[in-house]
C-alpha atoms as a PDB file:
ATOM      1  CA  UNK A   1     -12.014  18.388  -5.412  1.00  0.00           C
ATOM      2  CA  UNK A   2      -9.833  16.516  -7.659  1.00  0.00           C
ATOM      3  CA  UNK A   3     -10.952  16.396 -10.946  1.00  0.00           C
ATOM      4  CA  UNK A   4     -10.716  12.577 -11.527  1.00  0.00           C
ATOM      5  CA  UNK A   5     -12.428  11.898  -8.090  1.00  0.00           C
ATOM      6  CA  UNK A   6     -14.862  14.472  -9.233  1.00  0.00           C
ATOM      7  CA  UNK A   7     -15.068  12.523 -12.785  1.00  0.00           C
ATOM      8  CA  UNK A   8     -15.572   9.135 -10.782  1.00  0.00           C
ATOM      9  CA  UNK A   9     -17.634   9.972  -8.072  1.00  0.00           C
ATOM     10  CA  UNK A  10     -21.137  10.239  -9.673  1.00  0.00           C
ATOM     11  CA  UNK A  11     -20.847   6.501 -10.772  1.00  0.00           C
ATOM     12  CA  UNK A  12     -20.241   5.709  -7.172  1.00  0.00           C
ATOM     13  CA  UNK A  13     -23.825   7.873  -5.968  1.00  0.00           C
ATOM     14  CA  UNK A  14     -25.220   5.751  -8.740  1.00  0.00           C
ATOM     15  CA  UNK A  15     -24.124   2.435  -8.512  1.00  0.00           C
ATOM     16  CA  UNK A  16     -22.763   2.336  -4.781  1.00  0.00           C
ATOM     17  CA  UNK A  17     -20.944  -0.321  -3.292  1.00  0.00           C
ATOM     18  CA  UNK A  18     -20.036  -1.984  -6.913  1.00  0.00           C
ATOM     19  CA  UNK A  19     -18.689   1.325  -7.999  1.00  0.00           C
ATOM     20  CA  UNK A  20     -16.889   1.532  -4.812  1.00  0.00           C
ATOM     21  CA  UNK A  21     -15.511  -1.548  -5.001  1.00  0.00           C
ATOM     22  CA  UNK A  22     -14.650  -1.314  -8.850  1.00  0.00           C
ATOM     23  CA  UNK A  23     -12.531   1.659  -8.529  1.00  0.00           C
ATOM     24  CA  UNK A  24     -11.141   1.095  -4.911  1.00  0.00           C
ATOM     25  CA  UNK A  25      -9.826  -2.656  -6.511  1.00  0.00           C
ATOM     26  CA  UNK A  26      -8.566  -0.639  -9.824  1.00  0.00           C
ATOM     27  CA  UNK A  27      -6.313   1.339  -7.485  1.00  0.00           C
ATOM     28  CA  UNK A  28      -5.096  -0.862  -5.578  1.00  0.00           C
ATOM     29  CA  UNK A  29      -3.376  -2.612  -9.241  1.00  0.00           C
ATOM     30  CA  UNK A  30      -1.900   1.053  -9.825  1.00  0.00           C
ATOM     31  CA  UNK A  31      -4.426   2.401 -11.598  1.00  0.00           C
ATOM     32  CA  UNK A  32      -4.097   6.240 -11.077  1.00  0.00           C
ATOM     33  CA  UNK A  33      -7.573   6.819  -9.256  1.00  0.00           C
ATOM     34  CA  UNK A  34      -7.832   8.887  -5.722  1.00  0.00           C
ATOM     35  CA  UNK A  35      -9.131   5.673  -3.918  1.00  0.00           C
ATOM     36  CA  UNK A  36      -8.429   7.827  -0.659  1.00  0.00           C
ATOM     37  CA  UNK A  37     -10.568  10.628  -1.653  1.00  0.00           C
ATOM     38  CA  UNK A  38     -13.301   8.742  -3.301  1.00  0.00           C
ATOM     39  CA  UNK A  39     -13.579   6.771   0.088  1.00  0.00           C
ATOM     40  CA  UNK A  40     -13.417   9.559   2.080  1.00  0.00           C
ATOM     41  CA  UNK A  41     -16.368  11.408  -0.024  1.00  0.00           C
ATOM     42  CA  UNK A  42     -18.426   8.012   0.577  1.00  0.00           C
ATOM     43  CA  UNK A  43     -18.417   7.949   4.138  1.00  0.00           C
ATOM     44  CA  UNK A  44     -19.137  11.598   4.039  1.00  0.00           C
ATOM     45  CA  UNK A  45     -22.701  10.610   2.241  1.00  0.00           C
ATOM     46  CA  UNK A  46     -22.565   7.578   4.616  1.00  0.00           C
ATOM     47  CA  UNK A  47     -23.323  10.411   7.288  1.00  0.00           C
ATOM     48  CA  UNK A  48     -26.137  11.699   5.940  1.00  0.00           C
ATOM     49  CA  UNK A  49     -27.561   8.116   5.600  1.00  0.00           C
ATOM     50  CA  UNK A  50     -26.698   7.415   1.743  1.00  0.00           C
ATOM     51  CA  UNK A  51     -24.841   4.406   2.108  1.00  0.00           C
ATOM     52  CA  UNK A  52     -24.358   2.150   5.078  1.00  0.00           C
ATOM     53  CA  UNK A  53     -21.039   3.007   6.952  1.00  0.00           C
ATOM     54  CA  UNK A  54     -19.922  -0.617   7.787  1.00  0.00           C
ATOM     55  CA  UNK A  55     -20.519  -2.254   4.196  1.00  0.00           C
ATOM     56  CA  UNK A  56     -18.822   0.723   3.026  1.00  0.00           C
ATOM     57  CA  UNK A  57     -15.730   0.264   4.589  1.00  0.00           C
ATOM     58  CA  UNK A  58     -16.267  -3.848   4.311  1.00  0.00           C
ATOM     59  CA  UNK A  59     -16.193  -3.182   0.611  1.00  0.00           C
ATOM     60  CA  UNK A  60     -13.042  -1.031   0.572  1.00  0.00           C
ATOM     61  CA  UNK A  61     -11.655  -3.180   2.966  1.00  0.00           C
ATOM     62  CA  UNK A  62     -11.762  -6.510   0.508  1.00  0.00           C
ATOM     63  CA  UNK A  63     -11.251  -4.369  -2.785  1.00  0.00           C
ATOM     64  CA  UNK A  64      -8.111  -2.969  -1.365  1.00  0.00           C
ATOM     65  CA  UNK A  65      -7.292  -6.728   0.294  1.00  0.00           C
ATOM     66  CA  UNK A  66      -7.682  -8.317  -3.619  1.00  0.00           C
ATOM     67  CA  UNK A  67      -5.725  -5.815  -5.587  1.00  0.00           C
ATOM     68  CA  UNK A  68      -2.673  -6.001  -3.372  1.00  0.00           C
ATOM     69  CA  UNK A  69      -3.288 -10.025  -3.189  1.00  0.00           C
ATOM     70  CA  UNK A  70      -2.844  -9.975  -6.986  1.00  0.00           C
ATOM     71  CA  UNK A  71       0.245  -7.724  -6.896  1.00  0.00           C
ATOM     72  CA  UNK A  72       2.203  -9.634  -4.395  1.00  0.00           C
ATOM     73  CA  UNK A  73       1.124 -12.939  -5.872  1.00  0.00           C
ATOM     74  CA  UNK A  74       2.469 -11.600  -9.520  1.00  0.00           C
ATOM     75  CA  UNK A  75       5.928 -10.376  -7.984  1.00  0.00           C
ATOM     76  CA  UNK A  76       5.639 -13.424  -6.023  1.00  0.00           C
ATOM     77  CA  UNK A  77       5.730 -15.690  -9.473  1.00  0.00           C
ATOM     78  CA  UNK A  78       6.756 -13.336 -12.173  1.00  0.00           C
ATOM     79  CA  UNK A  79       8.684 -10.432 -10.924  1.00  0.00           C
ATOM     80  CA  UNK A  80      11.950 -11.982 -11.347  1.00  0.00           C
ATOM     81  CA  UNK A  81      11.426 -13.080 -14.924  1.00  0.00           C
ATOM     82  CA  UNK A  82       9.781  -9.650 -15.828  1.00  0.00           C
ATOM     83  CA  UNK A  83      12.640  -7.221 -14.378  1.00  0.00           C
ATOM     84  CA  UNK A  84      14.937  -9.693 -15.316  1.00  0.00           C
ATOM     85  CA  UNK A  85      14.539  -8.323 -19.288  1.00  0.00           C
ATOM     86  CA  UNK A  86      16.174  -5.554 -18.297  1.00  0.00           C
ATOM     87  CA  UNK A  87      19.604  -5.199 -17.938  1.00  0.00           C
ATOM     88  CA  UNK A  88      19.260  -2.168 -14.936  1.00  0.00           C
ATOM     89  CA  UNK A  89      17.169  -3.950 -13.023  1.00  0.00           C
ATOM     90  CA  UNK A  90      18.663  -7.391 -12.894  1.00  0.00           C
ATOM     91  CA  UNK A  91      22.040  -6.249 -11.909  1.00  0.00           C
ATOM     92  CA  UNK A  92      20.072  -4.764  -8.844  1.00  0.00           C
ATOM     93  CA  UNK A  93      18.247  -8.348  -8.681  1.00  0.00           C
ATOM     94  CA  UNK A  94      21.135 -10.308  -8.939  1.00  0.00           C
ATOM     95  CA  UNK A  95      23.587  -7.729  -6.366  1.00  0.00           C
ATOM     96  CA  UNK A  96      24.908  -9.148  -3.266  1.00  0.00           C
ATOM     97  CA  UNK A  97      23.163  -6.121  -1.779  1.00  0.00           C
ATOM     98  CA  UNK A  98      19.305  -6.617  -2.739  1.00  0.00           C
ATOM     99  CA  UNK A  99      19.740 -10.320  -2.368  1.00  0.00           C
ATOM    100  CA  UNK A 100      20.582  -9.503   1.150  1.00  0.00           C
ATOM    101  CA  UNK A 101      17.999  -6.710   1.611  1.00  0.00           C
ATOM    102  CA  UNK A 102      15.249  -9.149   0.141  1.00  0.00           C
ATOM    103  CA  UNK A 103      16.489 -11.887   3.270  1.00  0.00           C
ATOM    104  CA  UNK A 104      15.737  -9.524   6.047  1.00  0.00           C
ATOM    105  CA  UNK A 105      12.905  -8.207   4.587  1.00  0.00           C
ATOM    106  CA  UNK A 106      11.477 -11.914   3.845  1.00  0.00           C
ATOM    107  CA  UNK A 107      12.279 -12.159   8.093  1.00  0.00           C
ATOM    108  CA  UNK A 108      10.423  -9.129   9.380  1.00  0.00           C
ATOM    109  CA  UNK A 109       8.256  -7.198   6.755  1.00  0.00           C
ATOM    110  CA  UNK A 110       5.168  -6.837   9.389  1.00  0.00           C
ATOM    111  CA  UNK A 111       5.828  -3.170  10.139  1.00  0.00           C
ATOM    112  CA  UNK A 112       6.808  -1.830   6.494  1.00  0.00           C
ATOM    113  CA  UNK A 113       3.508  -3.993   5.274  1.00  0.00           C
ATOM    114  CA  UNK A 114       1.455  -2.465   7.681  1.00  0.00           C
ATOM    115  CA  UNK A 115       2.296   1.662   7.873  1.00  0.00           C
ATOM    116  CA  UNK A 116       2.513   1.470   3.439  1.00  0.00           C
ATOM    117  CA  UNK A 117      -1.382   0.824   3.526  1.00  0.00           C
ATOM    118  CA  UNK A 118      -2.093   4.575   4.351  1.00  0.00           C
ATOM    119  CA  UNK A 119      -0.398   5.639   0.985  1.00  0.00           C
ATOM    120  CA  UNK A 120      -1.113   4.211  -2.249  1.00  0.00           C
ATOM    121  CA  UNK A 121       2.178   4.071  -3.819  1.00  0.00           C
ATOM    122  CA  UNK A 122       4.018   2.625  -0.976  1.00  0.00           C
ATOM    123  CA  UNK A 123       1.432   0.171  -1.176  1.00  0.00           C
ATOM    124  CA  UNK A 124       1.985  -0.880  -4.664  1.00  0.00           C
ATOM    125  CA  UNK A 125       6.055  -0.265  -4.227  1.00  0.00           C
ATOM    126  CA  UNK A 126       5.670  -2.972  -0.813  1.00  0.00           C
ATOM    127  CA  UNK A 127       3.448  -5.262  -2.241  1.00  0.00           C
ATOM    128  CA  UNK A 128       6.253  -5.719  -5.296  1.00  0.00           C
ATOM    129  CA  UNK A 129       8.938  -6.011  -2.969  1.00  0.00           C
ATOM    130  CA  UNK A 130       7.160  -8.502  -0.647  1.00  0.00           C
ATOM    131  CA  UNK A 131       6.909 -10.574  -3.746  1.00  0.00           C
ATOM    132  CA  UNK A 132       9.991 -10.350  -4.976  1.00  0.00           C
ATOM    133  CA  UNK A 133      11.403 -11.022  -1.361  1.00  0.00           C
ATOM    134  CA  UNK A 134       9.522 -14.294  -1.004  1.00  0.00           C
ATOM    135  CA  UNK A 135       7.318 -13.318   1.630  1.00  0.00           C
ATOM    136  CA  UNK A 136       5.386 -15.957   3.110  1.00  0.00           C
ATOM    137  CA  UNK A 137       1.598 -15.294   1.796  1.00  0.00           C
ATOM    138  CA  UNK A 138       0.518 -15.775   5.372  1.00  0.00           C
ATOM    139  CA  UNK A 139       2.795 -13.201   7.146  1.00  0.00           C
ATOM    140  CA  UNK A 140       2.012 -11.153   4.373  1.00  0.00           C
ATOM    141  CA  UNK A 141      -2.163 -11.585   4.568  1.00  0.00           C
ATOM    142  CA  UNK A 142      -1.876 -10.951   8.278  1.00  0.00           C
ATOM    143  CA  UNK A 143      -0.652  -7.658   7.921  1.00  0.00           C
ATOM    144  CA  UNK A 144      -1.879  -6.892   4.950  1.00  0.00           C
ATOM    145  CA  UNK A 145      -5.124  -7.557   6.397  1.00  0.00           C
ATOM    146  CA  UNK A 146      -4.541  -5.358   9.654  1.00  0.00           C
ATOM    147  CA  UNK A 147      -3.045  -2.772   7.373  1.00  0.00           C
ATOM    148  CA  UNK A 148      -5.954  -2.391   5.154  1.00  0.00           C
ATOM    149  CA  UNK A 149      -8.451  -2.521   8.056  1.00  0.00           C
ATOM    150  CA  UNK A 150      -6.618   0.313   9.874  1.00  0.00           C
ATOM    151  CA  UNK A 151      -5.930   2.693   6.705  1.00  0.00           C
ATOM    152  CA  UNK A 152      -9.709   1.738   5.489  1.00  0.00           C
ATOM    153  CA  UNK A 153     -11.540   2.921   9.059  1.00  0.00           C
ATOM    154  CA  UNK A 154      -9.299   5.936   9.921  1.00  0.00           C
ATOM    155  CA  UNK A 155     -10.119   7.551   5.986  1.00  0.00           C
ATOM    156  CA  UNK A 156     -13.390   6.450   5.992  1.00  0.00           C
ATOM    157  CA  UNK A 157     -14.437   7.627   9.201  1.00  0.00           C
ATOM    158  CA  UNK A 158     -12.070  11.061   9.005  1.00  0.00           C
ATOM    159  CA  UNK A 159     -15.470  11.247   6.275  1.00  0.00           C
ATOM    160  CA  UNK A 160     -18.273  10.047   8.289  1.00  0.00           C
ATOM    161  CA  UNK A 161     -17.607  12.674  11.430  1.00  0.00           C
ATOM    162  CA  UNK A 162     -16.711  15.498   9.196  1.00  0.00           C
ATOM    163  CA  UNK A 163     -19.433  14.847   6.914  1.00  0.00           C
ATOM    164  CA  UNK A 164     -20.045  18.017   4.584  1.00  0.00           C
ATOM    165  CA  UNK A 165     -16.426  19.405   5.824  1.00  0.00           C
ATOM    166  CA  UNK A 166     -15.515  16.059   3.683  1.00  0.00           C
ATOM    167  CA  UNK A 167     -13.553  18.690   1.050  1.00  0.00           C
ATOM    168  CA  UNK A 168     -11.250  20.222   3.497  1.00  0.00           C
ATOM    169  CA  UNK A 169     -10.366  16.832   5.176  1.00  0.00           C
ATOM    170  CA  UNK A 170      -9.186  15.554   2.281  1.00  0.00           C
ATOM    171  CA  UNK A 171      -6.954  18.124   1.272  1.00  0.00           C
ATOM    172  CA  UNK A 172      -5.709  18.324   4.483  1.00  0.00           C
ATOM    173  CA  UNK A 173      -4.785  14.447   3.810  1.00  0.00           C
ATOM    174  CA  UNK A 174      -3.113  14.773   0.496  1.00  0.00           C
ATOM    175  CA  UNK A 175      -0.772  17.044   2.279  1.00  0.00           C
ATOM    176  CA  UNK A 176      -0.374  14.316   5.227  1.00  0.00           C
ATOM    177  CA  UNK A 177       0.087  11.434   2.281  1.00  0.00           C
ATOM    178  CA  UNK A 178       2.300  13.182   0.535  1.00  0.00           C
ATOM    179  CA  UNK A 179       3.988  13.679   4.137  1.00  0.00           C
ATOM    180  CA  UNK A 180       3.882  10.253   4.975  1.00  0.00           C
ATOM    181  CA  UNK A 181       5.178   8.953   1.235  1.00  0.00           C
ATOM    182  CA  UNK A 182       8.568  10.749   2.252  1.00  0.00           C
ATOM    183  CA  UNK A 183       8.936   9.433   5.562  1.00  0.00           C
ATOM    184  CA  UNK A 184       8.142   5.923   4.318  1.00  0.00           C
ATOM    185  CA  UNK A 185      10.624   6.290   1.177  1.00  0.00           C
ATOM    186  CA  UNK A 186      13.570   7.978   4.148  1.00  0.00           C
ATOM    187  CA  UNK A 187      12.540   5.429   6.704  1.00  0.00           C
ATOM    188  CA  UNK A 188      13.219   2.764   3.745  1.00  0.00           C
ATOM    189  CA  UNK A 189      16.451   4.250   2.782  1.00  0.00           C
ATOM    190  CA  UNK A 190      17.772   4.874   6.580  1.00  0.00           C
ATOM    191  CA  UNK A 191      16.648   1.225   7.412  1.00  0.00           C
ATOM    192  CA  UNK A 192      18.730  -0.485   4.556  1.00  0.00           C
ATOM    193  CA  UNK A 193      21.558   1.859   5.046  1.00  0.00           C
ATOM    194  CA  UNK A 194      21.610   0.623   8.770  1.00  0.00           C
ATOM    195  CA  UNK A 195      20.781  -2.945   7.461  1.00  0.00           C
ATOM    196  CA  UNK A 196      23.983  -2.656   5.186  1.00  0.00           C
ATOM    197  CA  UNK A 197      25.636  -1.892   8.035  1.00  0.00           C
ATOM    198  CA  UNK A 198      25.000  -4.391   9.959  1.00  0.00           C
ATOM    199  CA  UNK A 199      25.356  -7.177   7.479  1.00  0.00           C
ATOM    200  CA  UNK A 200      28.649  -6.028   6.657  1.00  0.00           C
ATOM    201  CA  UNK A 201      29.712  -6.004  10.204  1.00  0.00           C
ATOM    202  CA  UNK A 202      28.172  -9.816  10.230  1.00  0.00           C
ATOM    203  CA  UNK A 203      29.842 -10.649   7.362  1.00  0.00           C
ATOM    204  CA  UNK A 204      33.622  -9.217   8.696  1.00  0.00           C
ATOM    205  CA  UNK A 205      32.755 -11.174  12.149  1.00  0.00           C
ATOM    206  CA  UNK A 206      32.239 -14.452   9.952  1.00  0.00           C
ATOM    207  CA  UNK A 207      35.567 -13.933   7.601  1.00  0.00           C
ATOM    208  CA  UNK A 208      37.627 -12.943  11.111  1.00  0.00           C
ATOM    209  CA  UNK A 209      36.237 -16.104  13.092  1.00  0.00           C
ATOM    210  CA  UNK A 210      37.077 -18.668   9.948  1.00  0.00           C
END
């Protein structure tokens, strides 16, 4: 087990739910704690009747809901004067490029929103963007919401069925996050690339028809 889960995980046989909640919400703001493997190890003792399964996952579900509330809502209102201190990250602010990427995104972010729930980074690295993009807080909630609820049941209950195998399922799921970071960060770069592309071409078509 990992050593900071192992570390953590005594407070949350001892205090339960507010524990849970606690370090679940503390994650969600970036906070380096294994908020996949501490709910995993929850439902496990949710199978042998130590916690209640449903107000487990309720309470991961708004913990997780809050944190990434408070990260897009930051980015939302203070993103742009924050990375605008630094002269590397406005220019990519202020390119023609991001300004464009952040439009399209700002259009459809449902599915990117949605799949970076499973992994805790893309979470985090979304949430920012969606901020920064100008998101509308509802589109945003909505799939935030699903996203959560989805990522929330399928860990917790990979716990509950396995029970004492809880150990091996979760290592078998840091492989599949790391997995899934990847995919997310070369699904991101293919889908700009092909966004790039197609703005481009948009932008020739309106120069040519002027």
């Amino acid at each position: 087990m990992d050593f900071l889960a192992q570390t953590i995980l005594p407070y949350i046989l001892i205090y339960k739910y507010w524990a849970l909640f606690f370090f679940t919400f503390l994650s969600s703001l970036a906070v380096p704690i294994p908020a996949g493997t501490l709910l995993v190890a929850s439902a496990a003792f949710a199978s042998q009747h130590y916690f209640n399964i449903w107000i487990l996952l309720l309470v991961a579900v708004v913990a997780n809901i809050l944190g990434d509330n408070i990260c897009y809502w930051v980015a939302l209102h203070y993103g742009e004067k924050f990375f605008d201190r630094f002269g590397f990250s406005r220019r990519i602010l202020n390119s023609k490029d991001f300004t464009l990427i952040r439009a399209r995104i700002k259009e459809r972010p449902g599915a990117i929103i949605f799949v970076s729930r499973f992994e805790v980074m893309a979470t985090l690295s979304v949430n920012v963007i969606c901020g920064l993009s100008g998101v509308s807080w509802r589109r945003f909630m909505f799939f935030e919401v699903t996203g959560s609820m989805a990522s929330v049941v399928f860990y917790g209950m990979l716990g509950y069925i396995f029970g004492d195998s809880w150990q091996v399922v979760n290592n078998l799921i840091g492989n599949f996050s790391i997995v899934l970071f990847l995919a997310i960060i070369i699904s991101m770069m293919l889908f700009w690339k092909k966004m790039m592309k197609k703005l481009s071409a948009e932008e020739k078509a309106e120069k040519d028809s002027r």
